[in-house]
Protein backbone atom coordinates (compact mmCIF):
# COMPACT_ATOMS: atom_id res chain seq x y z
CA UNK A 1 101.08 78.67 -59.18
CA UNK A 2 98.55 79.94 -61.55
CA UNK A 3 96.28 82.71 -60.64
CA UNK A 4 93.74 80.95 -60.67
CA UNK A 5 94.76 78.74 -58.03
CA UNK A 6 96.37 81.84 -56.04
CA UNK A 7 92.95 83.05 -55.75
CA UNK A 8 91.16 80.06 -54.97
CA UNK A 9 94.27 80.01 -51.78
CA UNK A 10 93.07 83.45 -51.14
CA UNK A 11 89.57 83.01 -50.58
CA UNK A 12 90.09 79.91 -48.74
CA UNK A 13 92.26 82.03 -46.39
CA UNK A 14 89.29 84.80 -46.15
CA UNK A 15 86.89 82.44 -45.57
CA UNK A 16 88.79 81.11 -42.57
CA UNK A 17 89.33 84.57 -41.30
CA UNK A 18 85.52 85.13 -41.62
CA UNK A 19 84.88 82.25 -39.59
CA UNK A 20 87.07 82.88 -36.64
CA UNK A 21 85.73 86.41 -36.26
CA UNK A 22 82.31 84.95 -36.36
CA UNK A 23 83.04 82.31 -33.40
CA UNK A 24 84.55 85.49 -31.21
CA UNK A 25 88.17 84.26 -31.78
CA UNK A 26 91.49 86.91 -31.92
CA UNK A 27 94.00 84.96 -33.52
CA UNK A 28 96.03 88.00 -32.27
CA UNK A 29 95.74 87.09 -28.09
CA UNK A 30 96.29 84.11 -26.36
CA UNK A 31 95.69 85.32 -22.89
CA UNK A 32 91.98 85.28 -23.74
CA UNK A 33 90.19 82.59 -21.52
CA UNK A 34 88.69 79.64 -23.10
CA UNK A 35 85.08 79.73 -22.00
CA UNK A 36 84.66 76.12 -22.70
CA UNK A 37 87.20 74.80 -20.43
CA UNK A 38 86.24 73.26 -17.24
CA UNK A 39 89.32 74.42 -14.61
CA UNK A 40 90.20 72.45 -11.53
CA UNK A 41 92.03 73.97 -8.60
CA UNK A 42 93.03 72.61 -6.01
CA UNK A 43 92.57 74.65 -2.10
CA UNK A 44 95.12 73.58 0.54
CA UNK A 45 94.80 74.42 3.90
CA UNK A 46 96.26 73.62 7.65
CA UNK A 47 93.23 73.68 9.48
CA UNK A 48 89.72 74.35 8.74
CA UNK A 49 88.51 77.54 10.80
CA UNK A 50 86.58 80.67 10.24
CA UNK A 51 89.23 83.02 8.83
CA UNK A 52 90.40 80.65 6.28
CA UNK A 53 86.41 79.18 5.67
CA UNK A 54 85.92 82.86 4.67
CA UNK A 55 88.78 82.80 2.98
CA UNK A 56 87.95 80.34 0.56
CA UNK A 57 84.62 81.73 0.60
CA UNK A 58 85.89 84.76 -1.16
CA UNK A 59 87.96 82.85 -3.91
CA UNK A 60 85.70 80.63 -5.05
CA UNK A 61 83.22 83.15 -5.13
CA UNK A 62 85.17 85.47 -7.21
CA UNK A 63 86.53 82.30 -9.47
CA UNK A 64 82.74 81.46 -10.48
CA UNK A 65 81.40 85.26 -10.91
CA UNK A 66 84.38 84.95 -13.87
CA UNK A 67 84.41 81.81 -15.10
CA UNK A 68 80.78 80.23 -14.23
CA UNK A 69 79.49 78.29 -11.19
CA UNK A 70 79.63 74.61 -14.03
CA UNK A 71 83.84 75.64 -15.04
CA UNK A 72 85.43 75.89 -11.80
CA UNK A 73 86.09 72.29 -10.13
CA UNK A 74 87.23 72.81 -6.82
CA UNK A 75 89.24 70.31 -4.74
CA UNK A 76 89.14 71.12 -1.27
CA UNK A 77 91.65 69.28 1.03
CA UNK A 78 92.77 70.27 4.92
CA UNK A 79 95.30 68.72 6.48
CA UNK A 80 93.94 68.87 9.58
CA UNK A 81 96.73 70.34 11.51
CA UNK A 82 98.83 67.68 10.64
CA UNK A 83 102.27 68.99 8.97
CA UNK A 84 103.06 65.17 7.68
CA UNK A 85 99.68 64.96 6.20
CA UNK A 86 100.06 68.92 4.53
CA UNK A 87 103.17 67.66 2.59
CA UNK A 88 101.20 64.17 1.30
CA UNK A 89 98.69 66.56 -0.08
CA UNK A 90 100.99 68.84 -1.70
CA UNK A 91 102.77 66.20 -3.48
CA UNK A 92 99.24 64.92 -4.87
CA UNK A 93 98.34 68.22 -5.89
CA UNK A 94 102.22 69.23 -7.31
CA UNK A 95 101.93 65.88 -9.43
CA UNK A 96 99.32 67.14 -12.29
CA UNK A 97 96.10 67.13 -13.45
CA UNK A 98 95.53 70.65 -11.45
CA UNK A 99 95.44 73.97 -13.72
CA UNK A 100 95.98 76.06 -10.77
CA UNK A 101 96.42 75.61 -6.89
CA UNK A 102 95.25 78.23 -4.00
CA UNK A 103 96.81 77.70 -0.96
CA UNK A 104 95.68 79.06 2.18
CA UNK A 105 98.60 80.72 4.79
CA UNK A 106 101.47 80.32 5.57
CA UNK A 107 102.15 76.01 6.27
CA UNK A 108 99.84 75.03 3.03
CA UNK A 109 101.84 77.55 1.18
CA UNK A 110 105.26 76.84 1.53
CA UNK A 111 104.00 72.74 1.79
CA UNK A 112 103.45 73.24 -2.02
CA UNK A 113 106.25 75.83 -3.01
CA UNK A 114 108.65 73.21 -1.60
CA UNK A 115 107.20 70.62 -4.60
CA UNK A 116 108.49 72.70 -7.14
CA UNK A 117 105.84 71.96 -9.41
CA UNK A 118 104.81 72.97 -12.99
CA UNK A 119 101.58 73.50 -11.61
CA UNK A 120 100.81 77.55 -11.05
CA UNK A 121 100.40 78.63 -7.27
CA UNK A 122 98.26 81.52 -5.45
CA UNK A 123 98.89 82.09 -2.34
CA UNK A 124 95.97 83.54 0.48
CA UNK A 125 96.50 85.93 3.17
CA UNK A 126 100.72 85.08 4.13
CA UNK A 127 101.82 87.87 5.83
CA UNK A 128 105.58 87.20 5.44
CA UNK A 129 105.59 85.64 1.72
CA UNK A 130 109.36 86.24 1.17
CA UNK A 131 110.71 85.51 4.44
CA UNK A 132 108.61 82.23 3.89
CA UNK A 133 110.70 81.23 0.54
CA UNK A 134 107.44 81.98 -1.89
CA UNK A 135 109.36 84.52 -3.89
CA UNK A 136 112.80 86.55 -3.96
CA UNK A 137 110.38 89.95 -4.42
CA UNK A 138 106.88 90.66 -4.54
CA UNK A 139 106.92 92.56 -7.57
CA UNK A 140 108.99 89.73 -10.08
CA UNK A 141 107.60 86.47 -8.33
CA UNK A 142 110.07 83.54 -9.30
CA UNK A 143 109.13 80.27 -8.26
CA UNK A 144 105.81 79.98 -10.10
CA UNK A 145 103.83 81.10 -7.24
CA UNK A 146 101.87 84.44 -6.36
CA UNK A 147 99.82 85.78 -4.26
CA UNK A 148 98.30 88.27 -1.48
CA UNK A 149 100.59 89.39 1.59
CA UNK A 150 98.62 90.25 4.67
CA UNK A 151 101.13 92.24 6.84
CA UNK A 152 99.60 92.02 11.19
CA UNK A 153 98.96 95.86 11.94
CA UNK A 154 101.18 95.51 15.05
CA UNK A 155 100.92 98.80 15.86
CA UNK A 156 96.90 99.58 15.24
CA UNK A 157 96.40 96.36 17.60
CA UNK A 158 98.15 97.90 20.13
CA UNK A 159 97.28 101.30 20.06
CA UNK A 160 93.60 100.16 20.40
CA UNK A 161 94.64 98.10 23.33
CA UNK A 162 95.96 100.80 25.23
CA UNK A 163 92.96 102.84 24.17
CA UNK A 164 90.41 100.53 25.69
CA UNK A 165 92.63 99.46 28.67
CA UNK A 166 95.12 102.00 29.32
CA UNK A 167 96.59 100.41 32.27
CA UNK A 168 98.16 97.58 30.33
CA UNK A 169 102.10 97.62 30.80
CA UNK A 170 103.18 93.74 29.95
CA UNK A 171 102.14 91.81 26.46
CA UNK A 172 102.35 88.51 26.20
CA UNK A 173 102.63 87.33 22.91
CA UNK A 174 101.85 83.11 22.30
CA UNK A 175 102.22 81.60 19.10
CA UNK A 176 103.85 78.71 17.44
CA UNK A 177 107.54 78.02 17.02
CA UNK A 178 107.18 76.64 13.66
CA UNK A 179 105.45 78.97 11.76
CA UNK A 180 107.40 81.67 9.79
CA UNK A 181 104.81 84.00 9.82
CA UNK A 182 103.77 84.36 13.26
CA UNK A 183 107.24 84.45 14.55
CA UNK A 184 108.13 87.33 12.57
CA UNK A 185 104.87 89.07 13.52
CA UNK A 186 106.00 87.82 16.85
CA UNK A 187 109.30 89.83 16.31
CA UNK A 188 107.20 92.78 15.00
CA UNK A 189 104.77 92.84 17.75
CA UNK A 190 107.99 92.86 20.48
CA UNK A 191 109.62 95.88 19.08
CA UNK A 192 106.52 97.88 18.87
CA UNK A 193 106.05 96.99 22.48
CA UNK A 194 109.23 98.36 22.96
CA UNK A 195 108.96 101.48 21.05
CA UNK A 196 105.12 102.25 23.02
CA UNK A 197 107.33 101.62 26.10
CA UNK A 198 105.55 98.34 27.31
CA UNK A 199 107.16 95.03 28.13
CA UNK A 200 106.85 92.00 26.09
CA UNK A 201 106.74 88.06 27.15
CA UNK A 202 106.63 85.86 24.76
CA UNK A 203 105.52 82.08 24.63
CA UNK A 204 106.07 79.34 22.20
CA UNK A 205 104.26 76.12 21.69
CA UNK A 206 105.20 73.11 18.98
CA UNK A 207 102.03 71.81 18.96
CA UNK A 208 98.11 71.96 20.12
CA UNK A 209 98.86 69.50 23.64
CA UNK A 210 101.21 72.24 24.87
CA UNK A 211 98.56 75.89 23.96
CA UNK A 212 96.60 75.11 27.36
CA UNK A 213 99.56 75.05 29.91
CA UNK A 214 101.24 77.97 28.25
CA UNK A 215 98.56 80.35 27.54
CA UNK A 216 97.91 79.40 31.56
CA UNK A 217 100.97 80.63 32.49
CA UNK A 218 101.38 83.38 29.97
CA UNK A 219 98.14 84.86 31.20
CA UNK A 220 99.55 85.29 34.82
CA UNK A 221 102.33 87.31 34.50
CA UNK A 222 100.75 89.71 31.88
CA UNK A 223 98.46 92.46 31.39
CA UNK A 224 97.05 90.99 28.17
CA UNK A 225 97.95 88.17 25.52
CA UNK A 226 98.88 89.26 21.62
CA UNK A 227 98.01 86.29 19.39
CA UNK A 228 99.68 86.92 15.81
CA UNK A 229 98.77 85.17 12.33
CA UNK A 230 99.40 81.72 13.76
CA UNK A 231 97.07 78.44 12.22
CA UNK A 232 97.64 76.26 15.11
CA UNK A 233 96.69 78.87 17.96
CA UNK A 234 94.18 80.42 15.99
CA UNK A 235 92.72 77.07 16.09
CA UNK A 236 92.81 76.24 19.59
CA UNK A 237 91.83 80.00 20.47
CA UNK A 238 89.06 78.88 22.76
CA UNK A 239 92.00 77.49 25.26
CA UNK A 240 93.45 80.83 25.39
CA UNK A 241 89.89 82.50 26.05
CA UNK A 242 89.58 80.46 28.94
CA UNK A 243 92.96 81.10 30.29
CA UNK A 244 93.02 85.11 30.12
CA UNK A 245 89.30 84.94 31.31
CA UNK A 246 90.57 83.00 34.74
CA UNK A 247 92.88 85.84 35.46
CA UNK A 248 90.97 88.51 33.69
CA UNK A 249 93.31 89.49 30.77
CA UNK A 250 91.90 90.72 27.78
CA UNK A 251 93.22 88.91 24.39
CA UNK A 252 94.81 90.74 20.80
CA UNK A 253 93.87 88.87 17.93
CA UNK A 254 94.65 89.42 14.80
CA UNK A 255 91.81 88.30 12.85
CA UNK A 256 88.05 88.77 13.07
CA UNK A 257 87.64 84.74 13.71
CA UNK A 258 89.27 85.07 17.16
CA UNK A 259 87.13 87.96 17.95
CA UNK A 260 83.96 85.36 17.38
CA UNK A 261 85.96 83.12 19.56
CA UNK A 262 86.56 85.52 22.27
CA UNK A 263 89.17 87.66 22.18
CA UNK A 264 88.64 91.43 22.94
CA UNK A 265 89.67 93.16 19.55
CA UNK A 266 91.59 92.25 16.27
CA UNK A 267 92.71 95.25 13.36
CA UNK A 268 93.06 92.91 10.63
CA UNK A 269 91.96 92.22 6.97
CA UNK A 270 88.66 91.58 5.64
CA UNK A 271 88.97 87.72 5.00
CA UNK A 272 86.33 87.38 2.14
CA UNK A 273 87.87 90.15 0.56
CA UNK A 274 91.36 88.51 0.91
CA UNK A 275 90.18 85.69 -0.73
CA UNK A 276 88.42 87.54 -4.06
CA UNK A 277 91.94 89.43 -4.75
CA UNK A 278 93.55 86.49 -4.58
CA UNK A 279 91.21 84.91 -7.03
CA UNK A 280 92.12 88.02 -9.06
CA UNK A 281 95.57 86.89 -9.70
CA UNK A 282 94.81 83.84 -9.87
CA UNK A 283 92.37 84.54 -12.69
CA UNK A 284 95.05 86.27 -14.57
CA UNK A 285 97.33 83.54 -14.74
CA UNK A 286 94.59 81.33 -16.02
CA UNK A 287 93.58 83.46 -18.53
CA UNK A 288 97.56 83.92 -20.00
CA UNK A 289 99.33 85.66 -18.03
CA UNK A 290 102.86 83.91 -16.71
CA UNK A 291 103.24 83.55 -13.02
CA UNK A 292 106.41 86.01 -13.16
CA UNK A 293 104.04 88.83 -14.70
CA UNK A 294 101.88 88.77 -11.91
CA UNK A 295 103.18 90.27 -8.93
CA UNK A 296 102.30 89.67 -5.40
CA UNK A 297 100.15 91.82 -3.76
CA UNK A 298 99.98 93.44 -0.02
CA UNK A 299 96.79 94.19 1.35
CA UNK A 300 96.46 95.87 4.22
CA UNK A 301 94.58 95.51 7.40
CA UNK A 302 92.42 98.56 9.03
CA UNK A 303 89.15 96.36 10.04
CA UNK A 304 88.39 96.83 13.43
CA UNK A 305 86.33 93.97 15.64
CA UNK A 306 85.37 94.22 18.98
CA UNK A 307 83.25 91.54 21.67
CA UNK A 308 80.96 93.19 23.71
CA UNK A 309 80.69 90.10 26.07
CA UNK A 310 84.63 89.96 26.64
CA UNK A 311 84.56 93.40 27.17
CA UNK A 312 81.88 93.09 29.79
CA UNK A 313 83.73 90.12 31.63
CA UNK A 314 86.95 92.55 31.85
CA UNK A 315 85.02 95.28 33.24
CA UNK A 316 86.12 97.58 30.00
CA UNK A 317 84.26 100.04 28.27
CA UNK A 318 83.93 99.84 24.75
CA UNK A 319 83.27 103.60 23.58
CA UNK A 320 80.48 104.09 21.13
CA UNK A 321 82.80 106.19 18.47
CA UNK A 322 84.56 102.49 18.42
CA UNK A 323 81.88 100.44 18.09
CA UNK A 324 80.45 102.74 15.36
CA UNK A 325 83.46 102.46 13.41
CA UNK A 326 83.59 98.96 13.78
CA UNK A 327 83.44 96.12 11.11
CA UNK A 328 82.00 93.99 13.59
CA UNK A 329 80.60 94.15 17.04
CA UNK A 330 79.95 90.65 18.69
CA UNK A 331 77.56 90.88 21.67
């Protein structure tokens, strides 16, 4: 090569150097977004109520503050309690055209980790992500999906209980016997019990025709009814209102949503919140980052919610120090 042409190569070569620092490119990253890009996710969820509504709220939210209200495309789909309708969606979403899919608990969660797909995964607010098959560990996620854990605070929930209505000796604890996540809260919930020297009932259900007649008879032989992390009687919470109300039972929840719905207190996790640090991670694997370098996350739940209005149907006294404290007080 003469030099001639050796230096004509090396000003071509400056020139195109020039012109990438210009445009704001680093030749040297590829975990930097691209701002141009339109991104579609997809949002799976079980049922459509106010903890996972706020939820969403929170990831989309945090997704657009990032990326820009015009480069997110969301694609919202429920199942509508339906498990056979959850895995339909899945497989839709697992097929392609998806750069990223949030799914919403437990069901919707382990609907899609069961497709296998190429397609990254961020899970919201499961409380028992390896026990569900998500991951092997928290910290080294290894089936392309990651995600926030939201362990129940068992033992807050109770202590409050006993705070506000010290003469409670039996728990009954309802949920559903085909969700991972509230039977292992379930499990969690009986041995604290156990340890604070209080019995525990519990109650299953397989689906939403059976919640009425069991909460009914759960509510008769027990001082008060625990509801855990469970989509299908979080959604049919207003059953359960009605039944401890007709024998005079407060209920545990474990979210804010069934303290809107009735129950007498819930120590859980700010929802909203929930749903921005999951749109966190998820905005790190977007931007580069493999799924296996971005490890699960546990976020823990202190927020206290009280309802005035149960409390005044129970004859219980809420103290003001509590109600001060509070993250909510429904009247």
């Amino acid at each position: 090569m003469t030099i001639f042409k050796k230096l004509t190569a090396v000003a071509a070569l400056l020139a195109l150097t020039l012109s990438l620092t210009a445009c704001g490119v680093d030749a040297s990253s590829s975990a930097t977004p691209a701002r141009d890009k339109t991104y579609k996710i997809g949002i799976i969820q079980l049922v459509e109520n106010g903890a996972f509504e706020d939820m969403k709220k929170g990831f989309k939210a945090e997704m657009e503050k990032e990326y820009g209200a015009g480069k997110v495309e969301f694609v919202e789909k429920s199942a509508q309690g339906d498990a056979s309708n959850m895995n339909t969606i899945a497989q839709e979403m697992a097929g392609g055209g998806y750069d990223l899919v949030a799914t919403i608990a437990t069901p919707a969660s382990q609907a899609f980790v069961n497709q296998k797909s190429d397609t990254p995964q961020v899970f919201i607010a499961v409380s028992q992500p390896v026990k569900a098959g998500l991951l092997s560990d928290m910290k080294k996620p290894d089936k392309n999906a990651t995600g926030t854990q939201n362990p129940i605070p068992v033992e807050g929930i109770f202590n409050l209980a006993k705070e506000l209505k010290p003469d409670i000796k039996t728990v009954g604890i309802l949920y559903s016997a085909n969700e991972v996540n509230s039977n292992a809260t379930a499990k969690d919930a009986k041995a604290q019990l156990e340890k604070m020297g209080l019995k525990a009932v519990e109650r299953t259900v397989s689906n939403s025709s059976e919640v009425k007649q069991t909460a009914d008879s759960l509510a008769a032989e027990t001082d008060a009814i625990f509801v855990p992390n469970d989509s299908l009687i979080q959604d049919a919470i207003a059953l359960v209102v009605d039944a401890a109300n007709a024998h005079k039972i407060p209920i545990l929840g474990s979210s804010k949503v069934m303290v809107d719905g009735g129950a007498l207190l819930s120590v859980a996790i700010d929802d909203v919140d929930t749903g921005a640090q999951s749109a966190r991670l998820a905005i790190e694997v977007l931007n580069g980052k493999a799924v296996a370098d971005v490890p699960a996350i546990a976020i823990n739940g202190d927020m206290v919610d009280v309802n005035m209005a149960a409390a005044e149907k129970l004859g219980i006294t809420i103290p003001q120090a509590i109600q001060d404290k509070a993250h909510s007080v429904v009247k």
